[in-house]
PDB file of N, CA and C in Angstrom:
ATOM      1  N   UNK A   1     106.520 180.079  83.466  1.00  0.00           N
ATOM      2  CA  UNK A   1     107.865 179.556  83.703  1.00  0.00           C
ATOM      3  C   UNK A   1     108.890 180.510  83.074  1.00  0.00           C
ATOM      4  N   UNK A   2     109.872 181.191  83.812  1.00  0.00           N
ATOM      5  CA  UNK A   2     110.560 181.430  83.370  1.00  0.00           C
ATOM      6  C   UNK A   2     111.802 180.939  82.329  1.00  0.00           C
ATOM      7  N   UNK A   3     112.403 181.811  81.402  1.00  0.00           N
ATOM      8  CA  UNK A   3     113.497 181.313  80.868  1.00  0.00           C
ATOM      9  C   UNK A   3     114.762 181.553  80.762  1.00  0.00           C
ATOM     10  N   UNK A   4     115.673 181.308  81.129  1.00  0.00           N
ATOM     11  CA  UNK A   4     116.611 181.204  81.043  1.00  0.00           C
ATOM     12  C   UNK A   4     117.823 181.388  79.750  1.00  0.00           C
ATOM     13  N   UNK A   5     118.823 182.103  79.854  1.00  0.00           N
ATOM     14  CA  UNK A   5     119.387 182.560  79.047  1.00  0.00           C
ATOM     15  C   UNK A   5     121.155 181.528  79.306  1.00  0.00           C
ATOM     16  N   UNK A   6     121.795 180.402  78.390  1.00  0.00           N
ATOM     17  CA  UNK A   6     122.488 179.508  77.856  1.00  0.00           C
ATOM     18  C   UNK A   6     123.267 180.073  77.227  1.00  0.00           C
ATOM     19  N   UNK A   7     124.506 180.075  77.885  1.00  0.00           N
ATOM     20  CA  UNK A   7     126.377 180.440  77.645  1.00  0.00           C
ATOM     21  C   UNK A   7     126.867 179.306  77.659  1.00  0.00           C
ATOM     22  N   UNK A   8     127.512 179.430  76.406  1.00  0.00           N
ATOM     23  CA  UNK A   8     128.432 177.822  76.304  1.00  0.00           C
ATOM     24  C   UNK A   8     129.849 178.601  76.405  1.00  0.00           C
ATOM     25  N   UNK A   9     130.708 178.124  77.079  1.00  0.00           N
ATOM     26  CA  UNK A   9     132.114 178.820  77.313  1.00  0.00           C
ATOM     27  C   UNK A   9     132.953 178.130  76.045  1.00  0.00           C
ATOM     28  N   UNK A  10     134.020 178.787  75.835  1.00  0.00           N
ATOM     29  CA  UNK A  10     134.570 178.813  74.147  1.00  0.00           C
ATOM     30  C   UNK A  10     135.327 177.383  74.563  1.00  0.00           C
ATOM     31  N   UNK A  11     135.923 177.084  75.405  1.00  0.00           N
ATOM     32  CA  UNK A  11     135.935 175.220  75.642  1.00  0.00           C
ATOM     33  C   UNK A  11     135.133 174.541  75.653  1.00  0.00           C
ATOM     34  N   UNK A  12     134.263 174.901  76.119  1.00  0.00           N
ATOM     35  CA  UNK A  12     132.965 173.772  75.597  1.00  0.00           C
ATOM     36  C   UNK A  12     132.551 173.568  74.217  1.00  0.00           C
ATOM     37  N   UNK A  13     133.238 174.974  73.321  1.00  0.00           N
ATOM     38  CA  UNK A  13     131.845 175.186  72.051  1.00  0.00           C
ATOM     39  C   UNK A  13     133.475 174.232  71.429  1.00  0.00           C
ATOM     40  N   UNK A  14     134.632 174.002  72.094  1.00  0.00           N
ATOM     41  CA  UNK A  14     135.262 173.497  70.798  1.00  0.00           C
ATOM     42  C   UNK A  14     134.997 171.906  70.991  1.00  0.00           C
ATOM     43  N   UNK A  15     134.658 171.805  72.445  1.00  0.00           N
ATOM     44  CA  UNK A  15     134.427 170.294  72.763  1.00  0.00           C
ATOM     45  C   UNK A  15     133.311 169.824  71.602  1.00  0.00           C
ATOM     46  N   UNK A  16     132.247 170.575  71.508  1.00  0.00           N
ATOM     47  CA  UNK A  16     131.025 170.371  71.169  1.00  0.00           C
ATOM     48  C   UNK A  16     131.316 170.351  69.362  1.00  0.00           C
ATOM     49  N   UNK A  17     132.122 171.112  68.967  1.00  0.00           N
ATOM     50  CA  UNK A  17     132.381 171.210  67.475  1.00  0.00           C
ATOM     51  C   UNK A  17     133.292 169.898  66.819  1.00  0.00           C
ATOM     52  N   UNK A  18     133.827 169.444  68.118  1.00  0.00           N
ATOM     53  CA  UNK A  18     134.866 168.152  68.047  1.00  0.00           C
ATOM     54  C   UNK A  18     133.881 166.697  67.795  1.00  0.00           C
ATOM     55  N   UNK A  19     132.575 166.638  68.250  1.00  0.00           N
ATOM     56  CA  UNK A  19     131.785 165.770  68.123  1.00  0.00           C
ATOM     57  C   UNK A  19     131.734 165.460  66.876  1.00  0.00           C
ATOM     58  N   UNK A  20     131.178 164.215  66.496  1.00  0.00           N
ATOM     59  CA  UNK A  20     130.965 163.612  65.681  1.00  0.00           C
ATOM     60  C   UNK A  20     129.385 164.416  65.197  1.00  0.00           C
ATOM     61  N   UNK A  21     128.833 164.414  64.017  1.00  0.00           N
ATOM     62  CA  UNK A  21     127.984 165.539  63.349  1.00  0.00           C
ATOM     63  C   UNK A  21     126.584 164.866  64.214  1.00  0.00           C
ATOM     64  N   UNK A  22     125.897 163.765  64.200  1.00  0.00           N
ATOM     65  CA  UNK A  22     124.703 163.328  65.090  1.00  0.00           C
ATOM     66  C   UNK A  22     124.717 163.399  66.615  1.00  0.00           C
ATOM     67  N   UNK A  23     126.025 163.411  66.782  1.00  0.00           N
ATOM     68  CA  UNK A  23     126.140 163.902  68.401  1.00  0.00           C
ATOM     69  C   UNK A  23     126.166 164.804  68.289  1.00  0.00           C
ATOM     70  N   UNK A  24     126.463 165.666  68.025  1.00  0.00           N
ATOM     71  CA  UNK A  24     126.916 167.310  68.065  1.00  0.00           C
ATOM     72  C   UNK A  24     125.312 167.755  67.983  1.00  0.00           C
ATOM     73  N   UNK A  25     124.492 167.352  67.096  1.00  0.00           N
ATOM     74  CA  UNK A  25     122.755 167.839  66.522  1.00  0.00           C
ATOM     75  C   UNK A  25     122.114 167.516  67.889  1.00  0.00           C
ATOM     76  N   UNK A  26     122.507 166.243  68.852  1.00  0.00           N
ATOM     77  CA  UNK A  26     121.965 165.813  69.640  1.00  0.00           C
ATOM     78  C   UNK A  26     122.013 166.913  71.193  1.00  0.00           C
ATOM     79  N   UNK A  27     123.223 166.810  71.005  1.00  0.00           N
ATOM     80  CA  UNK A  27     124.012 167.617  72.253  1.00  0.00           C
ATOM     81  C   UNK A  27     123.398 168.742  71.868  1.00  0.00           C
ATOM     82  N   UNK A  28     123.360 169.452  70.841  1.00  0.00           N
ATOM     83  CA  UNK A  28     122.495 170.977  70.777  1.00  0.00           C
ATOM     84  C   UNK A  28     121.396 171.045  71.458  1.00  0.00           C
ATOM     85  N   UNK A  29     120.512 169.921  70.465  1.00  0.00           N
ATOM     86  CA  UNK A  29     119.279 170.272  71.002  1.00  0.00           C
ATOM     87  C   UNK A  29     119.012 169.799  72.850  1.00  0.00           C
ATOM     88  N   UNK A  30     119.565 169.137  73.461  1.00  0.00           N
ATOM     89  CA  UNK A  30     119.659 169.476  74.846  1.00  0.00           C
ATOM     90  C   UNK A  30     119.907 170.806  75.570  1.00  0.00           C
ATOM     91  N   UNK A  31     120.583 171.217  75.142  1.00  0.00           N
ATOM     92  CA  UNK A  31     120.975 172.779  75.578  1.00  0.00           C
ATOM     93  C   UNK A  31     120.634 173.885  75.446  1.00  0.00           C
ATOM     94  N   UNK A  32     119.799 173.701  74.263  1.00  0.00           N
ATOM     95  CA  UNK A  32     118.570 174.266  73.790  1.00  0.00           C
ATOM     96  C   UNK A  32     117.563 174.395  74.680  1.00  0.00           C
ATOM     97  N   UNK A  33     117.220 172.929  74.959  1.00  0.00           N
ATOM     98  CA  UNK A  33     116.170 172.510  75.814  1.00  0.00           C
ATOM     99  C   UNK A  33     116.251 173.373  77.446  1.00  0.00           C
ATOM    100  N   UNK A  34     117.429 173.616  77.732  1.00  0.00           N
ATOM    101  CA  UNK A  34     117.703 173.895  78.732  1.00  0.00           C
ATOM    102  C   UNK A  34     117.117 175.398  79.464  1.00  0.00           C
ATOM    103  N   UNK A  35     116.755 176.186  77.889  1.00  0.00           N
ATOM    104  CA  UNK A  35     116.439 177.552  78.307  1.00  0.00           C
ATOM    105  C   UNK A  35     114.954 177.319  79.231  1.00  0.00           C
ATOM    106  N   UNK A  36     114.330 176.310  78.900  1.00  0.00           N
ATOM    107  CA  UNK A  36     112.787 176.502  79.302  1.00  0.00           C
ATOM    108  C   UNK A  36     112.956 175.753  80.333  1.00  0.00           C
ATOM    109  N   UNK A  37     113.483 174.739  80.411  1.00  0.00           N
ATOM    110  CA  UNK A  37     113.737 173.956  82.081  1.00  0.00           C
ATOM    111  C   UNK A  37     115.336 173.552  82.392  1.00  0.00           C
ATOM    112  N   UNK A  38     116.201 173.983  83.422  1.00  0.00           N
ATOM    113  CA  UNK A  38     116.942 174.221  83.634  1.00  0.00           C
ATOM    114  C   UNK A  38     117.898 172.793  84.239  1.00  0.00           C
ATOM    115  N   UNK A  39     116.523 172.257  85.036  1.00  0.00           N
ATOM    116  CA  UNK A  39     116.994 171.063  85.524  1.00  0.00           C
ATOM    117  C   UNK A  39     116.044 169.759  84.940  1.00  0.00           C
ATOM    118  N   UNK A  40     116.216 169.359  83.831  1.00  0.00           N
ATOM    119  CA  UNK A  40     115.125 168.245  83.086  1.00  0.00           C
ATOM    120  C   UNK A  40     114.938 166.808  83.939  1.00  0.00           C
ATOM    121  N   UNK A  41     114.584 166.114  83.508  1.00  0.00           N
ATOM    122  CA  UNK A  41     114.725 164.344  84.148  1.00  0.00           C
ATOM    123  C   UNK A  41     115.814 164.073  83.756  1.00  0.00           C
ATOM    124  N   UNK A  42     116.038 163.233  84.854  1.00  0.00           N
ATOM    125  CA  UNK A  42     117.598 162.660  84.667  1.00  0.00           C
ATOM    126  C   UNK A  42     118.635 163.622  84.629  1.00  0.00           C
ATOM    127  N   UNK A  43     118.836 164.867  84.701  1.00  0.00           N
ATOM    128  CA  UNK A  43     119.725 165.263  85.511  1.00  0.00           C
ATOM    129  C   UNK A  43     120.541 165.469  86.733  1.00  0.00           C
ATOM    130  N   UNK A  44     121.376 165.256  87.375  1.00  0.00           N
ATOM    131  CA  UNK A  44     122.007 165.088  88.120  1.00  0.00           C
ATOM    132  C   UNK A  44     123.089 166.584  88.933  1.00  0.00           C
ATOM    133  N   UNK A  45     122.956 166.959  90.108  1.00  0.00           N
ATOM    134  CA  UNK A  45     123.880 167.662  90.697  1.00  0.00           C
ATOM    135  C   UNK A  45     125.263 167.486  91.242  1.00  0.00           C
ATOM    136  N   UNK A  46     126.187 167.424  90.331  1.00  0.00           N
ATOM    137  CA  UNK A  46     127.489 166.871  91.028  1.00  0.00           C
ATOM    138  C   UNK A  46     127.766 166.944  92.535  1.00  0.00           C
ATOM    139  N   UNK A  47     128.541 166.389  92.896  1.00  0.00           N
ATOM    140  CA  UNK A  47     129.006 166.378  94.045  1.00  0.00           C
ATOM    141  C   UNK A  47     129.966 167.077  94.551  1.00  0.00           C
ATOM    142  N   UNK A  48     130.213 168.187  95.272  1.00  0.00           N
ATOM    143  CA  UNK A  48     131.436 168.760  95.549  1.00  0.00           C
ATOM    144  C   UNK A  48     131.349 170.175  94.964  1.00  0.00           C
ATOM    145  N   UNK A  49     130.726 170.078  93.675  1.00  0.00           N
ATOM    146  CA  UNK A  49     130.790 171.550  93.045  1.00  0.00           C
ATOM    147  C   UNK A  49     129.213 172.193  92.789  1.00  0.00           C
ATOM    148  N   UNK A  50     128.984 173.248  92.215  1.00  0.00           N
ATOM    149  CA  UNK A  50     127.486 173.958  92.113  1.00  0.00           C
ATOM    150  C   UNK A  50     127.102 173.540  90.262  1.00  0.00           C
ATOM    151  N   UNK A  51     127.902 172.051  89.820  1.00  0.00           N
ATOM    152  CA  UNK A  51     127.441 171.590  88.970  1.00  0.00           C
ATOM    153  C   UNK A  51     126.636 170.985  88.657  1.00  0.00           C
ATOM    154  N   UNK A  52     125.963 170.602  87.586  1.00  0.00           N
ATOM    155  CA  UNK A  52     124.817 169.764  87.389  1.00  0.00           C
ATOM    156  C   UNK A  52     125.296 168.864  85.623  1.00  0.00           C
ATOM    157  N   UNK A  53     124.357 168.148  85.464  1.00  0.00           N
ATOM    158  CA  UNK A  53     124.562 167.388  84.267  1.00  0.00           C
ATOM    159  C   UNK A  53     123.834 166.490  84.023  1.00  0.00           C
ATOM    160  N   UNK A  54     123.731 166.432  82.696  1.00  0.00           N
ATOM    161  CA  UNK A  54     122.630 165.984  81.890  1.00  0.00           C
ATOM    162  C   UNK A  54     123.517 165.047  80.649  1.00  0.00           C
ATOM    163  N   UNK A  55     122.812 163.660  80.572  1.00  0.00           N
ATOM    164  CA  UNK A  55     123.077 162.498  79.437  1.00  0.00           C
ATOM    165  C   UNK A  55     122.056 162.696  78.544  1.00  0.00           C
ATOM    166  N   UNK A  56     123.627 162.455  77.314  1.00  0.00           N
ATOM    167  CA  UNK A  56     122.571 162.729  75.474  1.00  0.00           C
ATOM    168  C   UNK A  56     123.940 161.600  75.319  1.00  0.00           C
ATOM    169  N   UNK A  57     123.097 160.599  74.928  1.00  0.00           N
ATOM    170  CA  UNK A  57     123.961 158.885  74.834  1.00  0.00           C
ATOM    171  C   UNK A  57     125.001 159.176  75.478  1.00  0.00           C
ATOM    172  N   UNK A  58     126.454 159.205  75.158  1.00  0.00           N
ATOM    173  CA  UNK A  58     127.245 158.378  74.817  1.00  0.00           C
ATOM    174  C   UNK A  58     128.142 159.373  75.990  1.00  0.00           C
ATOM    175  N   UNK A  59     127.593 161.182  75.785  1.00  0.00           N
ATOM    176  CA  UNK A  59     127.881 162.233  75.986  1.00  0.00           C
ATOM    177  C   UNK A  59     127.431 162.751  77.421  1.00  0.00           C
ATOM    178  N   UNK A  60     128.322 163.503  78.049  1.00  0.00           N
ATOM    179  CA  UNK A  60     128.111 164.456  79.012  1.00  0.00           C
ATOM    180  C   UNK A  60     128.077 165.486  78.997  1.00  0.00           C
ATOM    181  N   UNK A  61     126.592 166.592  79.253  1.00  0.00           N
ATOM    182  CA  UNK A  61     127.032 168.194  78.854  1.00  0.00           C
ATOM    183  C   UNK A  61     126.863 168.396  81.198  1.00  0.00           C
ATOM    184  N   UNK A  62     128.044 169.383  81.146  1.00  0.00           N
ATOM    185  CA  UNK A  62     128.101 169.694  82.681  1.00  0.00           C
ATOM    186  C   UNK A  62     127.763 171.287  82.454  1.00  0.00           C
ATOM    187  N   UNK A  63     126.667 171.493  83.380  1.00  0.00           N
ATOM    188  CA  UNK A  63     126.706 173.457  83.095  1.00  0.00           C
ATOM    189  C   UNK A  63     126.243 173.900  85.260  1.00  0.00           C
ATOM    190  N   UNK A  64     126.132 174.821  84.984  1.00  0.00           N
ATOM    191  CA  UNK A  64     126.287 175.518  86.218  1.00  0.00           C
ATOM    192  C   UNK A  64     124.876 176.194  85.893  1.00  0.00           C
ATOM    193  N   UNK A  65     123.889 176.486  86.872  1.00  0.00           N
ATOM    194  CA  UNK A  65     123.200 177.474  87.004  1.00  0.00           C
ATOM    195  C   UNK A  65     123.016 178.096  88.240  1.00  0.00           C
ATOM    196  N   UNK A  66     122.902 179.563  87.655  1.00  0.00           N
ATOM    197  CA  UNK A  66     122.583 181.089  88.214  1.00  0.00           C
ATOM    198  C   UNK A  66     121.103 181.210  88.402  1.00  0.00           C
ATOM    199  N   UNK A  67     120.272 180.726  89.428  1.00  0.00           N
ATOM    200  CA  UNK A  67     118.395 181.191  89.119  1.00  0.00           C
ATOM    201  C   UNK A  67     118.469 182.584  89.602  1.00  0.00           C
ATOM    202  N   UNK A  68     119.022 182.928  90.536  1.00  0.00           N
ATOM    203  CA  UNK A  68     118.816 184.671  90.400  1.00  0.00           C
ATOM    204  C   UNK A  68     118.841 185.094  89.037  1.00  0.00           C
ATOM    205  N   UNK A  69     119.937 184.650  88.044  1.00  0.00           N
ATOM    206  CA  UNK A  69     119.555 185.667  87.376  1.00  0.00           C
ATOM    207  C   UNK A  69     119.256 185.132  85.708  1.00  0.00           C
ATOM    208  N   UNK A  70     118.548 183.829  86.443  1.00  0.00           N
ATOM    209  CA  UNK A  70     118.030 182.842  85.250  1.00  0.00           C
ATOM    210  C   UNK A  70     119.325 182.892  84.169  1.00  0.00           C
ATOM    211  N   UNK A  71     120.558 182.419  84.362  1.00  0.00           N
ATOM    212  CA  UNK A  71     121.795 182.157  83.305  1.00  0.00           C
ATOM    213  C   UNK A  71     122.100 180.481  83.820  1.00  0.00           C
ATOM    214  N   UNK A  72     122.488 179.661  82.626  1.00  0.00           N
ATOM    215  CA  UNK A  72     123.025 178.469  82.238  1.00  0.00           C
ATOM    216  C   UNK A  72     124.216 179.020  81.755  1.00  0.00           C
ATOM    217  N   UNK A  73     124.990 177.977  82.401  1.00  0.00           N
ATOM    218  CA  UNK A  73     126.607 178.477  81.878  1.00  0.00           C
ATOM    219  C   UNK A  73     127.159 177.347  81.559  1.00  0.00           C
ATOM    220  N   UNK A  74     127.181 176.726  80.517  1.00  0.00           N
ATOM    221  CA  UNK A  74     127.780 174.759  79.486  1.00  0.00           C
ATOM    222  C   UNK A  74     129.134 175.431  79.764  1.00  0.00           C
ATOM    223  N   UNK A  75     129.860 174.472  81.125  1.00  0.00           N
ATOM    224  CA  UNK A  75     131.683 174.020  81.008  1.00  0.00           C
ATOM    225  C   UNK A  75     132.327 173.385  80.585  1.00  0.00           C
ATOM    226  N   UNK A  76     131.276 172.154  80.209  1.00  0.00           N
ATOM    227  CA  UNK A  76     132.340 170.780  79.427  1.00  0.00           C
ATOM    228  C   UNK A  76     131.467 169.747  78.957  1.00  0.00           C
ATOM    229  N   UNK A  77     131.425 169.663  77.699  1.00  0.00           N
ATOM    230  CA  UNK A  77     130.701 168.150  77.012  1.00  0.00           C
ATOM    231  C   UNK A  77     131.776 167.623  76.310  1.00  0.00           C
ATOM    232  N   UNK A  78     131.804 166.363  76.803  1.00  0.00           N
ATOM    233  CA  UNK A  78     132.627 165.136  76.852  1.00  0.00           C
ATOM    234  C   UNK A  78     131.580 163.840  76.947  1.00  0.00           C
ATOM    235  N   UNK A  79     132.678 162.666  76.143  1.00  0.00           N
ATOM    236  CA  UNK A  79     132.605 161.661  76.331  1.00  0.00           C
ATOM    237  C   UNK A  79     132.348 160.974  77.779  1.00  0.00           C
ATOM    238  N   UNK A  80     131.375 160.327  78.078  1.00  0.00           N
ATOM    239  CA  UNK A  80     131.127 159.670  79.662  1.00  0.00           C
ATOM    240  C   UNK A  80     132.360 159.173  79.980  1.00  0.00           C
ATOM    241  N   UNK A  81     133.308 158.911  79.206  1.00  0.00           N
ATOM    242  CA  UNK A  81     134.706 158.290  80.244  1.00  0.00           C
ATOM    243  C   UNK A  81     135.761 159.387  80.509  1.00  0.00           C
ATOM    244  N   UNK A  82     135.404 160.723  80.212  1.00  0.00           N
ATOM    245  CA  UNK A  82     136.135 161.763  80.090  1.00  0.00           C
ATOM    246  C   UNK A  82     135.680 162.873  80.962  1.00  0.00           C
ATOM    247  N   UNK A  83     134.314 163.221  80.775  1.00  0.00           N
ATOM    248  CA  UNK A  83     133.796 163.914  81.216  1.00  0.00           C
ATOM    249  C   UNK A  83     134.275 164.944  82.743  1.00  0.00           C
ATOM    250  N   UNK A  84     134.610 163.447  83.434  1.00  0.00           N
ATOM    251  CA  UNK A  84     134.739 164.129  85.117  1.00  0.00           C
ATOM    252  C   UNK A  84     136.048 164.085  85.421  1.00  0.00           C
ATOM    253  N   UNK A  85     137.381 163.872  84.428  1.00  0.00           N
ATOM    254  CA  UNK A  85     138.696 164.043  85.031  1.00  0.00           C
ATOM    255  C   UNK A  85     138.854 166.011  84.795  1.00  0.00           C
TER     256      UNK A  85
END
């Protein structure tokens, strides 16, 4: 299996630094997770865009992937009532 190489864009990393400290540990290790499988259970492909997204409680991380050239690219982790405006 290939792996994949995980870019968090500097809005996301402040979204992600804005978390509360057990969300923030949580939300990591998802994204983490992400290098070895790209699309886990329970992820989801938005609608409309070449997004995808993945639930860690409370939280939404949205990232984009590249399989040509095996890159994850994290655009926005947010709160589930925030997430998709």
């Amino acid at each position: 299996m290939a792996k994949y190489s995980v870019f968090i864009l500097p809005s996301a990393q402040k979204e992600i630094l804005a978390l509360p400290k057990p969300s923030r540990e949580r939300v990591m290790r998802a994204i983490s997770s992400l290098v070895l499988n790209a699309r886990p259970n329970g992820c989801k492909k938005l609608i409309g865009t070449d997004a995808w997204r993945i639930r860690v409680g409370e939280y939404r991380i949205v990232y984009s992937i590249e399989d040509a050239v095996l890159r994850i690219e994290v655009v926005r982790v947010a709160h589930r009532k925030e997430v998709y405006r």
